[in-house]
C-alpha atoms as a PDB file:
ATOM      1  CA  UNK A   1       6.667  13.868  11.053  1.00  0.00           C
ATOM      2  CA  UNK A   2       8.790  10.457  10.772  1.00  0.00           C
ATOM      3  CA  UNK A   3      10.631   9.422   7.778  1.00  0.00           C
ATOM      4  CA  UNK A   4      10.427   5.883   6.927  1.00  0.00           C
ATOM      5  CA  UNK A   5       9.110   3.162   4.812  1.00  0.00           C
ATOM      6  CA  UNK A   6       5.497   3.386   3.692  1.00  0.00           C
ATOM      7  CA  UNK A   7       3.723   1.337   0.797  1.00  0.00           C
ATOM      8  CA  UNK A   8       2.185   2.846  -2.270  1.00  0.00           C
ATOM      9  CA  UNK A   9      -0.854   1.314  -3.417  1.00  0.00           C
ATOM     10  CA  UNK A  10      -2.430   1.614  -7.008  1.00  0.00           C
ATOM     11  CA  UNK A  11      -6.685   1.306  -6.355  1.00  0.00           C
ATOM     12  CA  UNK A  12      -9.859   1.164  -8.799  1.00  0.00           C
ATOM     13  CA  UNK A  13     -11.899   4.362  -9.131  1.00  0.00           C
ATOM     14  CA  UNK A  14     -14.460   2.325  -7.542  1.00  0.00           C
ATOM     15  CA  UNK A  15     -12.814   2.279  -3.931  1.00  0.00           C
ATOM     16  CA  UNK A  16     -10.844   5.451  -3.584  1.00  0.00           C
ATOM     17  CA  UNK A  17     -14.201   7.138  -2.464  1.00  0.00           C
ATOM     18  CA  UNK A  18     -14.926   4.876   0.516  1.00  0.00           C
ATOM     19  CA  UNK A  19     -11.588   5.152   1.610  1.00  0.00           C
ATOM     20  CA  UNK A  20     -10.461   6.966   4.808  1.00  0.00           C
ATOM     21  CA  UNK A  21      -7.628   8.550   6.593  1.00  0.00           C
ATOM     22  CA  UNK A  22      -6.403   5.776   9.360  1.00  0.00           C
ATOM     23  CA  UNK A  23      -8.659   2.813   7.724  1.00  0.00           C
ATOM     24  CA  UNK A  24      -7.116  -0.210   8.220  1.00  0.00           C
ATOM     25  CA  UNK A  25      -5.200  -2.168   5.691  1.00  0.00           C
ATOM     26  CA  UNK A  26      -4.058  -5.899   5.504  1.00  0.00           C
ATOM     27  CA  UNK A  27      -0.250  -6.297   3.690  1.00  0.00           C
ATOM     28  CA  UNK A  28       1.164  -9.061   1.921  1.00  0.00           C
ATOM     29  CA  UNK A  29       4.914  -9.131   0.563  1.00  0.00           C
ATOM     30  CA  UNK A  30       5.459 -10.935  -2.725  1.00  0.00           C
ATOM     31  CA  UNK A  31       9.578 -11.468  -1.107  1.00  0.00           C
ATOM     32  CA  UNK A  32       7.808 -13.171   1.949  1.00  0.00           C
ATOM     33  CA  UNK A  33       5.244 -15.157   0.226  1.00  0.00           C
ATOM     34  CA  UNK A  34       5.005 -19.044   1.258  1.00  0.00           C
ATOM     35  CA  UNK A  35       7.105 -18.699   4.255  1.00  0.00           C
ATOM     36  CA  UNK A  36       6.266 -20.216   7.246  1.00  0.00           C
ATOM     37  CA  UNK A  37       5.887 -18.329  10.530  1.00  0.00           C
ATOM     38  CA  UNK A  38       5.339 -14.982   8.586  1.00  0.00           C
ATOM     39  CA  UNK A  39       2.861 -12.790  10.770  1.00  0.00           C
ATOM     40  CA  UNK A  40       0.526 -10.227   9.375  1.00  0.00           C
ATOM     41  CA  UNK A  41       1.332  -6.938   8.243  1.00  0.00           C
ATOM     42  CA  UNK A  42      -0.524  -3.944   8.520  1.00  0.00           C
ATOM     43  CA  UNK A  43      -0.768  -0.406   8.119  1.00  0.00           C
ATOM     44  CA  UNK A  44      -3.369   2.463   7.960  1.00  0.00           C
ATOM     45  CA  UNK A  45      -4.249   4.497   4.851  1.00  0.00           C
ATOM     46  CA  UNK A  46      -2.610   8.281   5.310  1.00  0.00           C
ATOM     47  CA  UNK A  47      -3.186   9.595   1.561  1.00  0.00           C
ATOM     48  CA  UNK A  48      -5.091   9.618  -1.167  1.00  0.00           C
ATOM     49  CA  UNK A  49      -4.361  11.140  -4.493  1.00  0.00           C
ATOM     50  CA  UNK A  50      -7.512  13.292  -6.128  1.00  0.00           C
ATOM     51  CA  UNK A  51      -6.248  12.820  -9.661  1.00  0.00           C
ATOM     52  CA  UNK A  52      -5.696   9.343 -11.484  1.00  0.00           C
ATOM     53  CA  UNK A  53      -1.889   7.926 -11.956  1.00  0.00           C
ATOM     54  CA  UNK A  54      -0.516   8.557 -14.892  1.00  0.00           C
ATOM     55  CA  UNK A  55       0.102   6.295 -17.603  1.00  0.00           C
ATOM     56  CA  UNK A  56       2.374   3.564 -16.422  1.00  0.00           C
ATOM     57  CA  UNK A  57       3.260   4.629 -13.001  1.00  0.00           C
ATOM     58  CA  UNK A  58       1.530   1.853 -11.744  1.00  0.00           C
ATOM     59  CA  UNK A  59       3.677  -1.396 -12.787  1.00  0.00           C
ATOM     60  CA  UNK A  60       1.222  -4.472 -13.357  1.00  0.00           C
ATOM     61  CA  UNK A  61      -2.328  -2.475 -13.567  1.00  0.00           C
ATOM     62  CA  UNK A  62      -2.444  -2.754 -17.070  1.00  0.00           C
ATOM     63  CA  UNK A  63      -2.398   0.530 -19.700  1.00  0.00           C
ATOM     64  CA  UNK A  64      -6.117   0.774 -19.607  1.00  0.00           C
ATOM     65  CA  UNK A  65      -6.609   0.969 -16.347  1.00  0.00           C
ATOM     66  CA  UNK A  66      -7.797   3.771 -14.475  1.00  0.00           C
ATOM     67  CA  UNK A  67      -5.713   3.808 -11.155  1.00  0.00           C
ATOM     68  CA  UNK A  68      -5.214   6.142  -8.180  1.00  0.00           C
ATOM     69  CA  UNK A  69      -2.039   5.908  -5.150  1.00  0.00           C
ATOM     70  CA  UNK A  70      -2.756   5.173  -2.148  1.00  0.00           C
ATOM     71  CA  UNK A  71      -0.310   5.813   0.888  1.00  0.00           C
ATOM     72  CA  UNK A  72      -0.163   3.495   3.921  1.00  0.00           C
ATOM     73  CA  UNK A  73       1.887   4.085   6.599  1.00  0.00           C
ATOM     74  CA  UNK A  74       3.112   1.086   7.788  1.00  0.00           C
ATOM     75  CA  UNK A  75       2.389  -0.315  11.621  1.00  0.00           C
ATOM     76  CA  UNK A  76       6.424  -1.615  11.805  1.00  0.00           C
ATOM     77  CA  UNK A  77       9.460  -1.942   9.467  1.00  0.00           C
ATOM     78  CA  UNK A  78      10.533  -5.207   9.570  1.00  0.00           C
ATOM     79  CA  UNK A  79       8.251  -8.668  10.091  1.00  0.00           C
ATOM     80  CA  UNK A  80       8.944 -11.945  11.314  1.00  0.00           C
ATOM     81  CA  UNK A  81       9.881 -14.909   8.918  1.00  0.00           C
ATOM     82  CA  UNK A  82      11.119 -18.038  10.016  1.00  0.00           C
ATOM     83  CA  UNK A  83      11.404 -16.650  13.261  1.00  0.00           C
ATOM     84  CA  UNK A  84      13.348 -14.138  12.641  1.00  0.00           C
ATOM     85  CA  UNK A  85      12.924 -10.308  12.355  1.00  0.00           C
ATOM     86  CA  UNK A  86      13.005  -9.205   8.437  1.00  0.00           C
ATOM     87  CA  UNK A  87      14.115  -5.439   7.515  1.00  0.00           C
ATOM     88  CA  UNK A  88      11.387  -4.285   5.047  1.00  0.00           C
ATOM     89  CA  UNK A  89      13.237  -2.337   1.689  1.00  0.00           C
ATOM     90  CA  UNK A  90      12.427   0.077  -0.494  1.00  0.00           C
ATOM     91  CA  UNK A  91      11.026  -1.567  -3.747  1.00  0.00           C
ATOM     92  CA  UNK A  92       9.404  -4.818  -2.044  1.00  0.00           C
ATOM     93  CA  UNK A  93       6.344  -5.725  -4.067  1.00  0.00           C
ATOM     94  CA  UNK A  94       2.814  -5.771  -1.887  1.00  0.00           C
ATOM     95  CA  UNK A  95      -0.726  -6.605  -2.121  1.00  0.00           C
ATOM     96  CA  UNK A  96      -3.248  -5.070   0.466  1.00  0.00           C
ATOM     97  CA  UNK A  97      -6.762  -5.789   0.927  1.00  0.00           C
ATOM     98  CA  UNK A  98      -8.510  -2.808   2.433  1.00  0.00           C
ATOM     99  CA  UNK A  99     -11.882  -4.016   4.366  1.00  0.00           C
ATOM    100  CA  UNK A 100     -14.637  -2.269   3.056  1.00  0.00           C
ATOM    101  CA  UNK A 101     -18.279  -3.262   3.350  1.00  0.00           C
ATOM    102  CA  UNK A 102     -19.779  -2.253   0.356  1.00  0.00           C
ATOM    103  CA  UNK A 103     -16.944  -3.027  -2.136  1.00  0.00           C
ATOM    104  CA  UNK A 104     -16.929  -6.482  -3.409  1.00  0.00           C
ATOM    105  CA  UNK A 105     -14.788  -9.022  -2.407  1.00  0.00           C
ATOM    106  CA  UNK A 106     -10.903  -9.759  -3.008  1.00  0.00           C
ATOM    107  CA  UNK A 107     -10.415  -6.145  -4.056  1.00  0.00           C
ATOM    108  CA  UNK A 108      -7.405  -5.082  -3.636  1.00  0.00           C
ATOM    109  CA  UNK A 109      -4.156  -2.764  -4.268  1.00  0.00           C
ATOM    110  CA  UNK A 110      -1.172  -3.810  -5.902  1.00  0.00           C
ATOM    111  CA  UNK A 111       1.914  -1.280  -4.704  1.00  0.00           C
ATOM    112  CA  UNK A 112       5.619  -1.068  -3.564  1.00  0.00           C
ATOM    113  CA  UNK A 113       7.321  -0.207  -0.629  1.00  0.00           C
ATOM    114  CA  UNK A 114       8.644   3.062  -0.742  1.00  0.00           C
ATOM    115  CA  UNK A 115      10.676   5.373   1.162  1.00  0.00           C
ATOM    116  CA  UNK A 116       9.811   8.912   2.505  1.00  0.00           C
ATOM    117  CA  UNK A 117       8.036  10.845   4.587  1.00  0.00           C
ATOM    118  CA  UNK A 118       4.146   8.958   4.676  1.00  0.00           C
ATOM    119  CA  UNK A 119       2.642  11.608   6.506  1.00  0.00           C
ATOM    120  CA  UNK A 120       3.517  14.803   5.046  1.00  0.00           C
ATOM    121  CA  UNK A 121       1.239  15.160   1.701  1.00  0.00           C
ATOM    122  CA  UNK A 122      -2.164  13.676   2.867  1.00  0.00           C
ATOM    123  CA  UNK A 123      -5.093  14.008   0.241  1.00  0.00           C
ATOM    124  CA  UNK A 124      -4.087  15.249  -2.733  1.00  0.00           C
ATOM    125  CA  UNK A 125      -0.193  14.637  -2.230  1.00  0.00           C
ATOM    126  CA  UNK A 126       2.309  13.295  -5.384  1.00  0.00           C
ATOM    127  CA  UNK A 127       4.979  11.139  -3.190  1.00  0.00           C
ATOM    128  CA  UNK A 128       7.577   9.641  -5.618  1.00  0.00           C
ATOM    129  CA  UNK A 129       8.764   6.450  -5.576  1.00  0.00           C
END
């Protein structure tokens, strides 16, 4: 399996059941945000945990919420901004919407970029950050 940068994604209760190994996902960088010229990122969904986070693992979800992580293995390592190729780091800040049909609209996960091996622990895996 290939090491490398893959996001982790913190997701309601409500669509961790509908979601699938290789299921498209739809990445936005908080470091890129605004820029023009900045293409799409993507990645597929490679894990997902079968126990909630714990209590504050998930930066920005709020105490009460019940979260779980989410893996995505990311379809390249860099993007393009301002027409030039940007090296993606460990840390970056990301939103994802995940298309799913029967999930309301604008949900989404709120994650980081992390480092590791994305493939190795699929369903039911606890990747650190």
């Amino acid at each position: 399996a290939a090491t490398g940068l893959h996001a982790v994604l913190y997701a309601p209760p409500e669509m961790v059941g509908q979601l699938r190994p290789q299921l498209p996902v739809h990445l936005r960088y908080e470091a890129f945000a605004g820029q023009p010229g900045v293409r799409p990122a993507s990645g597929r969904v490679v894990g997902v945990a079968r126990t909630p986070a714990a209590p504050g693992e998930c930066a920005g979800c709020g105490e009460a919420q019940v979260r779980y992580r989410i893996t995505v293995a990311l379809d390249a390592q860099s993007l393009v901004a301002d027409g030039r190729e940007q090296p993606l780091a460990a840390g970056m800040r990301v939103d994802a919407d995940v298309p799913l049909a029967t999930i309301a609209a604008g949900t989404f996960a709120r994650g980081n970029v992390a480092v590791g091996d994305a493939a190795a622990d699929t369903f039911g895996f606890d990747l650190g950050l």
